[in-house]
PDB file of N, CA and C in Angstrom:
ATOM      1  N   UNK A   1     -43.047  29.131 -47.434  1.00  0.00           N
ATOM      2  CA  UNK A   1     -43.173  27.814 -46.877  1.00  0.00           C
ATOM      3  C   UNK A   1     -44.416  27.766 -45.983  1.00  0.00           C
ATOM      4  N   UNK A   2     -45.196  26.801 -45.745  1.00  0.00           N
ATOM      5  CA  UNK A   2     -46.573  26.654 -45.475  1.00  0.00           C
ATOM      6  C   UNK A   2     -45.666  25.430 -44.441  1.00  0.00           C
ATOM      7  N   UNK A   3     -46.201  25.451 -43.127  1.00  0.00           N
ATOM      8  CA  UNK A   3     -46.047  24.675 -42.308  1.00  0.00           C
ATOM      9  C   UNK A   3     -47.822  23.977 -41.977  1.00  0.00           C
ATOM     10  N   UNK A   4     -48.309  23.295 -41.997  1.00  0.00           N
ATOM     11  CA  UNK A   4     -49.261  21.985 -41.485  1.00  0.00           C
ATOM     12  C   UNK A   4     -49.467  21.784 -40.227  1.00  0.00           C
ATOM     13  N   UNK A   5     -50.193  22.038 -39.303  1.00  0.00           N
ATOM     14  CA  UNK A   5     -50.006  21.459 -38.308  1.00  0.00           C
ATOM     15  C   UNK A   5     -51.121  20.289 -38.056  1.00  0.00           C
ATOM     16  N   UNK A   6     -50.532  19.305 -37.361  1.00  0.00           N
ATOM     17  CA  UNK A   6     -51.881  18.252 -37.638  1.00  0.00           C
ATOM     18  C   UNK A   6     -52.837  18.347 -36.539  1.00  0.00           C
ATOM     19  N   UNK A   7     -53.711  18.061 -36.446  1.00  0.00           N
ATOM     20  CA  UNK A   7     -54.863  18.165 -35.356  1.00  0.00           C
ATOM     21  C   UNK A   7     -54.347  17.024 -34.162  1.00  0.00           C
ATOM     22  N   UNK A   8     -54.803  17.485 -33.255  1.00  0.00           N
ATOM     23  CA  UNK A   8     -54.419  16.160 -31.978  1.00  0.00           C
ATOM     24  C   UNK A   8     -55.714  15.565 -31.397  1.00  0.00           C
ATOM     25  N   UNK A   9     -55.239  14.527 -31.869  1.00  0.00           N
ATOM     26  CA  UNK A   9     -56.200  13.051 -31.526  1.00  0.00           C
ATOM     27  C   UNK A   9     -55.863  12.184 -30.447  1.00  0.00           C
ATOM     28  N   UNK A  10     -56.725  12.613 -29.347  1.00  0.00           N
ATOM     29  CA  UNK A  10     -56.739  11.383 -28.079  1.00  0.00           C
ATOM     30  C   UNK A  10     -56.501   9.791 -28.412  1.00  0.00           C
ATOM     31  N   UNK A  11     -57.178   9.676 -29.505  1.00  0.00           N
ATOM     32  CA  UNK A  11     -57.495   8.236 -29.831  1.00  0.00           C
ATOM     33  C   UNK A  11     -56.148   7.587 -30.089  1.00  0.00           C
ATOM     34  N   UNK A  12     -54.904   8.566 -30.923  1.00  0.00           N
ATOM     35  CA  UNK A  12     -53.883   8.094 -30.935  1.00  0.00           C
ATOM     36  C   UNK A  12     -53.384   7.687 -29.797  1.00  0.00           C
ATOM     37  N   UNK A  13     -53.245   8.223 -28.595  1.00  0.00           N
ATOM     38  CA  UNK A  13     -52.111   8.172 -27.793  1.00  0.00           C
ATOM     39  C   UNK A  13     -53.077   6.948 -26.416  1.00  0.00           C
ATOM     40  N   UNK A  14     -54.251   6.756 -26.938  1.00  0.00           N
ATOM     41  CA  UNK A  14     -54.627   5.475 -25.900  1.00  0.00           C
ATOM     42  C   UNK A  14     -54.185   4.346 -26.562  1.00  0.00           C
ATOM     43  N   UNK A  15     -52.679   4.117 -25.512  1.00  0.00           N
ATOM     44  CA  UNK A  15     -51.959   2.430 -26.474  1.00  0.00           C
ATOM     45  C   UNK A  15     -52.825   1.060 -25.662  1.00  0.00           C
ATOM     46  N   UNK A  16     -53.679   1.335 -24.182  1.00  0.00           N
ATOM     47  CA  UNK A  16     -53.197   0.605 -23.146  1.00  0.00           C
ATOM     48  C   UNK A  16     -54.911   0.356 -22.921  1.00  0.00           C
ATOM     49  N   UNK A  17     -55.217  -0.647 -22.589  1.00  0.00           N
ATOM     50  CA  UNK A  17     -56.978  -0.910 -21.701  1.00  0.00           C
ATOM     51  C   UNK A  17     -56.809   0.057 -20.551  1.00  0.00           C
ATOM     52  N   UNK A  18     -55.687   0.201 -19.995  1.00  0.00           N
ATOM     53  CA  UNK A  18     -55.828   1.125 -18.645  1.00  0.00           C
ATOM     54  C   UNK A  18     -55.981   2.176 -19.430  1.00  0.00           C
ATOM     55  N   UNK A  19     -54.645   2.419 -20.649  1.00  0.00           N
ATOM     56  CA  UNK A  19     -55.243   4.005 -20.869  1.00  0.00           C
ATOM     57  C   UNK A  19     -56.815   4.398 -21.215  1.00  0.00           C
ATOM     58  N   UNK A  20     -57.208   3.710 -22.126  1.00  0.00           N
ATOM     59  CA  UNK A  20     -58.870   3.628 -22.116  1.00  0.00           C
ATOM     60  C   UNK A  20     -59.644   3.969 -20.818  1.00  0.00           C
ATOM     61  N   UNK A  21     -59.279   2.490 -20.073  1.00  0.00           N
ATOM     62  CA  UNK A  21     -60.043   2.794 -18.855  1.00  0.00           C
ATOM     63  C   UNK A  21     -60.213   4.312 -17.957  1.00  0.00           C
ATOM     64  N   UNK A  22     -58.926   4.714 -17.861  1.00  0.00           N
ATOM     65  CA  UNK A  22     -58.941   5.843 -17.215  1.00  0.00           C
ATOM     66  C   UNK A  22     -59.399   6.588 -17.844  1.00  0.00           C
ATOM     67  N   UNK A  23     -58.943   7.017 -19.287  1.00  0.00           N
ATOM     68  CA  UNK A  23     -60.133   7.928 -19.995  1.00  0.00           C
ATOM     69  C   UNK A  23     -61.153   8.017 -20.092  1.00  0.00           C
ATOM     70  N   UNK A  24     -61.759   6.866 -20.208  1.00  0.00           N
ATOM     71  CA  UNK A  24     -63.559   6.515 -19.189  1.00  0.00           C
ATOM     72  C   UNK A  24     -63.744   7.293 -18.847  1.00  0.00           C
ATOM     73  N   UNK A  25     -63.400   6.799 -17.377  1.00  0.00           N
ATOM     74  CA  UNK A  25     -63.136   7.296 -15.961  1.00  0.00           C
ATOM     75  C   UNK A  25     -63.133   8.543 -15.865  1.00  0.00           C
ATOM     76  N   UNK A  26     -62.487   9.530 -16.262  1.00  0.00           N
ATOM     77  CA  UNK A  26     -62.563  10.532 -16.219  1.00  0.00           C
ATOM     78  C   UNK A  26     -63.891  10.854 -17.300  1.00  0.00           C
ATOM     79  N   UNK A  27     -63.841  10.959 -18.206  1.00  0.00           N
ATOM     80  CA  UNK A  27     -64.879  11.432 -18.886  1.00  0.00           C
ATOM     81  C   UNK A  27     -66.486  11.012 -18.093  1.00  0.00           C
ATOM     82  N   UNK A  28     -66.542  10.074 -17.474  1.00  0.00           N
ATOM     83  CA  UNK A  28     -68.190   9.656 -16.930  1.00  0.00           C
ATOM     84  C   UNK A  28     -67.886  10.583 -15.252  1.00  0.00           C
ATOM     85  N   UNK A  29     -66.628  10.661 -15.056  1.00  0.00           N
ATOM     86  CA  UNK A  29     -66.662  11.809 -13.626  1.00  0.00           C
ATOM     87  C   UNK A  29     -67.263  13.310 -13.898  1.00  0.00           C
ATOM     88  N   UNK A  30     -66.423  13.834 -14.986  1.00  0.00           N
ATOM     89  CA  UNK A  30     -66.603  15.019 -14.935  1.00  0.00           C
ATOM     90  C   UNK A  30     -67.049  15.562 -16.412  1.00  0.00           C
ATOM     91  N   UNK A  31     -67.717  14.685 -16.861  1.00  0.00           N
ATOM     92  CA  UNK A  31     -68.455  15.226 -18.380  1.00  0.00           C
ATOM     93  C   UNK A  31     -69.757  14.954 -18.138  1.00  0.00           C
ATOM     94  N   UNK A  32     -70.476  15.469 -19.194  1.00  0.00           N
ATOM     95  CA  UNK A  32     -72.135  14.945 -18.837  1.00  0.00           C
ATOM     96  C   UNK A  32     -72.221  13.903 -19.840  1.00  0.00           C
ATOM     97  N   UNK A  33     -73.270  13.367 -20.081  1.00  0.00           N
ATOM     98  CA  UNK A  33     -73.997  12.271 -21.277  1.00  0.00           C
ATOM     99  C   UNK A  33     -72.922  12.561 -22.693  1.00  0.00           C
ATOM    100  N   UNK A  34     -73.523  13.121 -23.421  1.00  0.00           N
ATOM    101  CA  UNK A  34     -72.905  13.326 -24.214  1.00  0.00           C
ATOM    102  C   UNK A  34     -71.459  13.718 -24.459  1.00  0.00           C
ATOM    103  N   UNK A  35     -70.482  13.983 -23.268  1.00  0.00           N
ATOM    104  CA  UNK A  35     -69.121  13.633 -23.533  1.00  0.00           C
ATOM    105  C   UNK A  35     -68.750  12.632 -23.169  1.00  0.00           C
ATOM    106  N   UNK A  36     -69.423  11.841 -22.496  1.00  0.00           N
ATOM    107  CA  UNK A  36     -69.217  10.486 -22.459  1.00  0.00           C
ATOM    108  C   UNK A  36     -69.488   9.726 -23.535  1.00  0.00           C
ATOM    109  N   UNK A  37     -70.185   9.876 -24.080  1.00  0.00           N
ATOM    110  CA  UNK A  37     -70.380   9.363 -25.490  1.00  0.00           C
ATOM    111  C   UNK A  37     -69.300   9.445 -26.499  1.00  0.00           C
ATOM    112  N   UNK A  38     -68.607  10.569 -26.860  1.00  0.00           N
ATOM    113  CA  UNK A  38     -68.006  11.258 -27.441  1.00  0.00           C
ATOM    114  C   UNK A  38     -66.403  10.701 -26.736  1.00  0.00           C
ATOM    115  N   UNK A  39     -66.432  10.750 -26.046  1.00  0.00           N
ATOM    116  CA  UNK A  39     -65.171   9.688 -25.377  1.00  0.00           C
ATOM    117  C   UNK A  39     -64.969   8.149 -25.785  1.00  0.00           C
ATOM    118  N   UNK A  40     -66.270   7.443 -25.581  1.00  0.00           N
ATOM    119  CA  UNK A  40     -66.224   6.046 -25.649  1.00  0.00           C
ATOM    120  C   UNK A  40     -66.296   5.969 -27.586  1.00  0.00           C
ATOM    121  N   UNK A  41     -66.525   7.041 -28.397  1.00  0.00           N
ATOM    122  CA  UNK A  41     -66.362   6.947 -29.785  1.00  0.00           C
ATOM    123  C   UNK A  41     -64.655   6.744 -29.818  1.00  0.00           C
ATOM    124  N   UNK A  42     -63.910   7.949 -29.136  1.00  0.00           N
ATOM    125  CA  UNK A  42     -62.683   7.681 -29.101  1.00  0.00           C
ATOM    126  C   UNK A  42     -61.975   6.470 -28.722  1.00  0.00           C
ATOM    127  N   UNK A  43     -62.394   5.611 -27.614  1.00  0.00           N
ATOM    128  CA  UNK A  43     -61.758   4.720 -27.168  1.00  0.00           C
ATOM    129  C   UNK A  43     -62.182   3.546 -28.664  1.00  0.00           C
ATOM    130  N   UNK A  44     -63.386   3.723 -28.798  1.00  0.00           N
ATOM    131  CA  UNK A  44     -63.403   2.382 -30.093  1.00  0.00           C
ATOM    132  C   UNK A  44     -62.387   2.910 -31.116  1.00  0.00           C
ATOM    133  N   UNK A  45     -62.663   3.907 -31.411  1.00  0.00           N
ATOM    134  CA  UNK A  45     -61.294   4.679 -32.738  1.00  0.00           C
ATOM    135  C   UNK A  45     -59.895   4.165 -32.247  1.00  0.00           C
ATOM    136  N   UNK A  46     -59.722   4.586 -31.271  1.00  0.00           N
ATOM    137  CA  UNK A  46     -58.384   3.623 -30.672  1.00  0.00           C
ATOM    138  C   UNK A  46     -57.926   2.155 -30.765  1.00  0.00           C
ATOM    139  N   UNK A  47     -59.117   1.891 -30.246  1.00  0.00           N
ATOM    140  CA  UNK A  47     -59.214   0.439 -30.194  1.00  0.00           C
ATOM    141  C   UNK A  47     -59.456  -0.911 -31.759  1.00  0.00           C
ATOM    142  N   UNK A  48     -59.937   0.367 -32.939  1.00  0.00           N
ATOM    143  CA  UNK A  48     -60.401   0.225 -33.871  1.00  0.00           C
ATOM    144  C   UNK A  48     -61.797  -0.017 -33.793  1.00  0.00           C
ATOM    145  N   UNK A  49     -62.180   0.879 -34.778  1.00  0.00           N
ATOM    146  CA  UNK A  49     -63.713   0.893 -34.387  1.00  0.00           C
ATOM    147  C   UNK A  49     -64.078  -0.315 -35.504  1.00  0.00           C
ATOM    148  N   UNK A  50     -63.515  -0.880 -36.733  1.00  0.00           N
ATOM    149  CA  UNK A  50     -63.931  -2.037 -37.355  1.00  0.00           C
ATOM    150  C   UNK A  50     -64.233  -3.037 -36.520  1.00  0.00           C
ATOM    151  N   UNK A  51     -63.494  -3.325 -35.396  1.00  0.00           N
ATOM    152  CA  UNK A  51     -62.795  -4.710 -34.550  1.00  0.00           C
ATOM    153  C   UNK A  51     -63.973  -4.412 -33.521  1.00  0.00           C
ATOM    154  N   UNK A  52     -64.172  -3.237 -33.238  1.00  0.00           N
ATOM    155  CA  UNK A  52     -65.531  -2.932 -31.995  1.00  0.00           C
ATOM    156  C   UNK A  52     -66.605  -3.524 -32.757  1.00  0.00           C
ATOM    157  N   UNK A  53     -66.917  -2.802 -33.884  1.00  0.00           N
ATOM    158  CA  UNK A  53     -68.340  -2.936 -34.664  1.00  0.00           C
ATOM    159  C   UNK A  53     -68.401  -4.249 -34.617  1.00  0.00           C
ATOM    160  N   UNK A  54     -67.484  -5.124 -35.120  1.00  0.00           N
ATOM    161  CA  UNK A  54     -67.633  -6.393 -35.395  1.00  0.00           C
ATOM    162  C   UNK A  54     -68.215  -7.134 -34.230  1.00  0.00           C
ATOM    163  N   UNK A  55     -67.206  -6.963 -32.865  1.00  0.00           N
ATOM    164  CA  UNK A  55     -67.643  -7.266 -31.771  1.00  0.00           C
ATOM    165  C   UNK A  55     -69.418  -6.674 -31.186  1.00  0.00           C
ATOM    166  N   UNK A  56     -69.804  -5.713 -31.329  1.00  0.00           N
ATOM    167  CA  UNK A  56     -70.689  -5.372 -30.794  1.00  0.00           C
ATOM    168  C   UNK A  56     -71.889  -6.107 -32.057  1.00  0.00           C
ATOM    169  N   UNK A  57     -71.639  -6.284 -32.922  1.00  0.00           N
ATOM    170  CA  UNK A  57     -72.565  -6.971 -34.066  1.00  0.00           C
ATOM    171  C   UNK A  57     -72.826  -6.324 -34.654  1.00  0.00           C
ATOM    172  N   UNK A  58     -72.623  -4.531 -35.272  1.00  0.00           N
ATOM    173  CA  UNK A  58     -73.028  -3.675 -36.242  1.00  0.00           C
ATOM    174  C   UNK A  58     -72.198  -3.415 -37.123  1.00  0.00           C
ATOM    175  N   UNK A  59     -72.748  -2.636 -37.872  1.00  0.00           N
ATOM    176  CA  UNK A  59     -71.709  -2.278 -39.352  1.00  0.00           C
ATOM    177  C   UNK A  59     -70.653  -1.090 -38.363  1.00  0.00           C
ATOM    178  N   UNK A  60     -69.828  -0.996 -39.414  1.00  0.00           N
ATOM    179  CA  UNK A  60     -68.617   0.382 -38.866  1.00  0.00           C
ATOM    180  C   UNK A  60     -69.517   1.435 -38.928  1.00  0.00           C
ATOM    181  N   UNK A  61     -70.327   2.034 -39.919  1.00  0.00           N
ATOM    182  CA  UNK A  61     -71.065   3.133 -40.165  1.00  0.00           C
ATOM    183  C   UNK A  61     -72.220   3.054 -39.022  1.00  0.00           C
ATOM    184  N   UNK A  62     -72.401   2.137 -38.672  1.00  0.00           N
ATOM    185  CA  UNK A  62     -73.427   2.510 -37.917  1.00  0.00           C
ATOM    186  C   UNK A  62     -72.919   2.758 -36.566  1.00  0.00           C
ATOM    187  N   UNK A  63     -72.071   2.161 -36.238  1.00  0.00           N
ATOM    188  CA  UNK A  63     -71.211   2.631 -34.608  1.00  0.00           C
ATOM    189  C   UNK A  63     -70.326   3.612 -34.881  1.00  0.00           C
ATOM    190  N   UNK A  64     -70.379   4.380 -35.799  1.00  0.00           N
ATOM    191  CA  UNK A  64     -69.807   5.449 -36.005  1.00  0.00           C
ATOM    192  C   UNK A  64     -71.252   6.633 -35.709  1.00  0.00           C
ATOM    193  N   UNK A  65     -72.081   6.625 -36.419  1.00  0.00           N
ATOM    194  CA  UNK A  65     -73.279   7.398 -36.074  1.00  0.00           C
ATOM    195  C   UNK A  65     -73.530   7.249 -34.416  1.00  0.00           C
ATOM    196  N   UNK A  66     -74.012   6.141 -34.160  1.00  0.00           N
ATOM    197  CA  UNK A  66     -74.538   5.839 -33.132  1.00  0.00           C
ATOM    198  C   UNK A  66     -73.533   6.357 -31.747  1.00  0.00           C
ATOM    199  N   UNK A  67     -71.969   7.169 -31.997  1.00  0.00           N
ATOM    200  CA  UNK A  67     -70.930   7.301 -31.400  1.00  0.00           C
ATOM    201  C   UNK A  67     -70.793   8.734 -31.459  1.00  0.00           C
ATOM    202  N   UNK A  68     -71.359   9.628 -32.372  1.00  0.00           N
ATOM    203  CA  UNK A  68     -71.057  10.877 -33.257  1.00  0.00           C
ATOM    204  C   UNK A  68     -71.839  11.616 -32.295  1.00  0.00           C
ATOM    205  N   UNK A  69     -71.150  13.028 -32.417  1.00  0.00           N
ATOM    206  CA  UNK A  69     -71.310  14.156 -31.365  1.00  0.00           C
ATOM    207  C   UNK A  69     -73.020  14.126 -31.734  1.00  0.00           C
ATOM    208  N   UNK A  70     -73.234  14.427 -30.320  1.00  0.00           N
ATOM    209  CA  UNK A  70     -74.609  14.917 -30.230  1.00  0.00           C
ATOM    210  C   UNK A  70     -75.662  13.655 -30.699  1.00  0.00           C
ATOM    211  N   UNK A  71     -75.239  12.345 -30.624  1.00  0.00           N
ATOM    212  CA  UNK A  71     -75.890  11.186 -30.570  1.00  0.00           C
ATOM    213  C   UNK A  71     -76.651  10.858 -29.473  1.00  0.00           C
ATOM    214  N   UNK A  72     -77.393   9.879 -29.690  1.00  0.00           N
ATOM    215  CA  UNK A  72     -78.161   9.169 -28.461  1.00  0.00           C
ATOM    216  C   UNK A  72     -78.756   7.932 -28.553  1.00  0.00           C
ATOM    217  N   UNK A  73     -76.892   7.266 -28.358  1.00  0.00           N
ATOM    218  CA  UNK A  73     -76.946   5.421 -27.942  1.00  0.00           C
ATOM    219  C   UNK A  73     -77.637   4.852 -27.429  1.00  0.00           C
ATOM    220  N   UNK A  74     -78.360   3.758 -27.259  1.00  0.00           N
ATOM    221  CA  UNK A  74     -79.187   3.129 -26.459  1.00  0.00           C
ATOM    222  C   UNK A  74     -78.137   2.712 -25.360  1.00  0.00           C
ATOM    223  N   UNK A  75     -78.583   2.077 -24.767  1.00  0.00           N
ATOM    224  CA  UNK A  75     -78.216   1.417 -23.204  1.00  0.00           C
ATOM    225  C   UNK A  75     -77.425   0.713 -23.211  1.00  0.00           C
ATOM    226  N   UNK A  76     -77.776  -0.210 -24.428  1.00  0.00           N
ATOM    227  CA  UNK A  76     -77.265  -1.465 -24.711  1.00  0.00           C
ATOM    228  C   UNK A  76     -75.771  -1.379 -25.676  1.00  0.00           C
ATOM    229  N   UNK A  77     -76.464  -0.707 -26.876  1.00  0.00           N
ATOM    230  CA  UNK A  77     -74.965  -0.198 -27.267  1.00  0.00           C
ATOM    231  C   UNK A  77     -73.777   0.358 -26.435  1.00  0.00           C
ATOM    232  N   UNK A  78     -74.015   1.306 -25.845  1.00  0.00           N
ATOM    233  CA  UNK A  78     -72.758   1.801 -24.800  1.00  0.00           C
ATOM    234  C   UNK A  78     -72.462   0.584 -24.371  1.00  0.00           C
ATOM    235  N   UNK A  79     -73.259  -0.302 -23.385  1.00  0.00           N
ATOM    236  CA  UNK A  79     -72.559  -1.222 -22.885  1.00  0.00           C
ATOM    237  C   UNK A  79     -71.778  -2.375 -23.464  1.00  0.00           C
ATOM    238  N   UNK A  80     -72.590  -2.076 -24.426  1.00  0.00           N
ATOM    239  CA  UNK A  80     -71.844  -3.618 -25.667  1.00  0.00           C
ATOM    240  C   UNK A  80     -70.192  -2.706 -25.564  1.00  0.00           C
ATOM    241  N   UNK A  81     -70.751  -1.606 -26.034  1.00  0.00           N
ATOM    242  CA  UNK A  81     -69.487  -1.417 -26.796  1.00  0.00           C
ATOM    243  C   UNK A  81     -68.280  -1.148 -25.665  1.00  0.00           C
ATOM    244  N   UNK A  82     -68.534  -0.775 -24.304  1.00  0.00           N
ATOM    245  CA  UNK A  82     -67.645  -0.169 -23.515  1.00  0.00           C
ATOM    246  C   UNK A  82     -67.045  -1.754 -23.193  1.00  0.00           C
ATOM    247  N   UNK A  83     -67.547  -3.008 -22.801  1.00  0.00           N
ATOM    248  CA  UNK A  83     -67.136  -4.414 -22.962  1.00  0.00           C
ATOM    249  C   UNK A  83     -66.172  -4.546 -24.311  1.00  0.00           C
ATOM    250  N   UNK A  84     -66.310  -4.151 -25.578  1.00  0.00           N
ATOM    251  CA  UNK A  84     -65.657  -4.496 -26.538  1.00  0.00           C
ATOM    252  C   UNK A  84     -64.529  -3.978 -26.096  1.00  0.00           C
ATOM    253  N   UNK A  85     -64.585  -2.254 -25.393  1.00  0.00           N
ATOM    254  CA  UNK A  85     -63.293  -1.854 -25.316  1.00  0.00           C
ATOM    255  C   UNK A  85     -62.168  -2.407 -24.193  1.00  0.00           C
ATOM    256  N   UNK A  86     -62.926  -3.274 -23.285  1.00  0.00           N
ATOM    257  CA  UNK A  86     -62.441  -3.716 -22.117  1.00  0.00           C
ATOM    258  C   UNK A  86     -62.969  -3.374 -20.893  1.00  0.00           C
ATOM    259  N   UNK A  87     -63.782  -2.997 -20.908  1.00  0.00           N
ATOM    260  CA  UNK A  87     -64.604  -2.021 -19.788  1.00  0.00           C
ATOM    261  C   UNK A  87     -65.910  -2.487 -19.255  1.00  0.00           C
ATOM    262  N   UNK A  88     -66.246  -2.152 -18.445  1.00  0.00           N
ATOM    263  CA  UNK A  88     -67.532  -2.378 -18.085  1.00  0.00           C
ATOM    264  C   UNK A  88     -68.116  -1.692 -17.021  1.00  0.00           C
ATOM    265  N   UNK A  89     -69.556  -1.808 -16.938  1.00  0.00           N
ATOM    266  CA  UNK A  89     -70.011  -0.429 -16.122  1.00  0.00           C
ATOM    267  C   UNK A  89     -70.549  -0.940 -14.777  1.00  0.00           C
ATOM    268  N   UNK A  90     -69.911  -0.310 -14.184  1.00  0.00           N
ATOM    269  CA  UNK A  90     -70.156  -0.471 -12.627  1.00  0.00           C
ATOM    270  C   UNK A  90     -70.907   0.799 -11.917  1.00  0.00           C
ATOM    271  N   UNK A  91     -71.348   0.535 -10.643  1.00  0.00           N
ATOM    272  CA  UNK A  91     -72.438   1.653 -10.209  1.00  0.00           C
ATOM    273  C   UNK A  91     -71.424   1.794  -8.850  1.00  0.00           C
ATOM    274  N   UNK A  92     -71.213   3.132  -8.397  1.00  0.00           N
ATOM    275  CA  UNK A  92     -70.291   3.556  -6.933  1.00  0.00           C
ATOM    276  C   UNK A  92     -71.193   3.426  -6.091  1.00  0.00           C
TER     277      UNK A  92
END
């Protein structure tokens, strides 16, 4: 018998804008650039990244690249897209 185990995906278990939010949150505290990036891919996957793309005005494939490890979003994208997710960027 071969048991499966499935991989664990953050993206599943953010049901909530807070949960998002806080996952942010943490990820822009204590990650650098690029896990922040790599976070806010998750929150659109959560959120559906079709329903983001649409919102932010790009294809799925391309906010999928533009989201993908070791990317480098423009300014504008992050922000589009962190708004799609409910979010927005504030300075402390």
């Amino acid at each position: 018998m071969t048991i499966k185990i499935k991989r664990f995906d953050i993206a599943e278990h953010l049901e909530t804008e807070e949960d998002i939010k806080m996952f942010l949150q943490e990820a822009a505290k204590n990650g650098n650039a690029s896990e922040f990036v790599h976070a806010l891919g998750t929150a659109a996957r959560a959120k559906s990244m079709t329903d983001i793309a649409n919102k932010v005005g790009v294809s799925r494939t391309s906010l999928y690249k533009s989201l993908e490890e070791d990317s480098n979003p423009s300014f504008l994208t992050v922000s589009k897209v962190l708004e799609a997710v409910g979010c927005r960027l504030s300075v402390c």
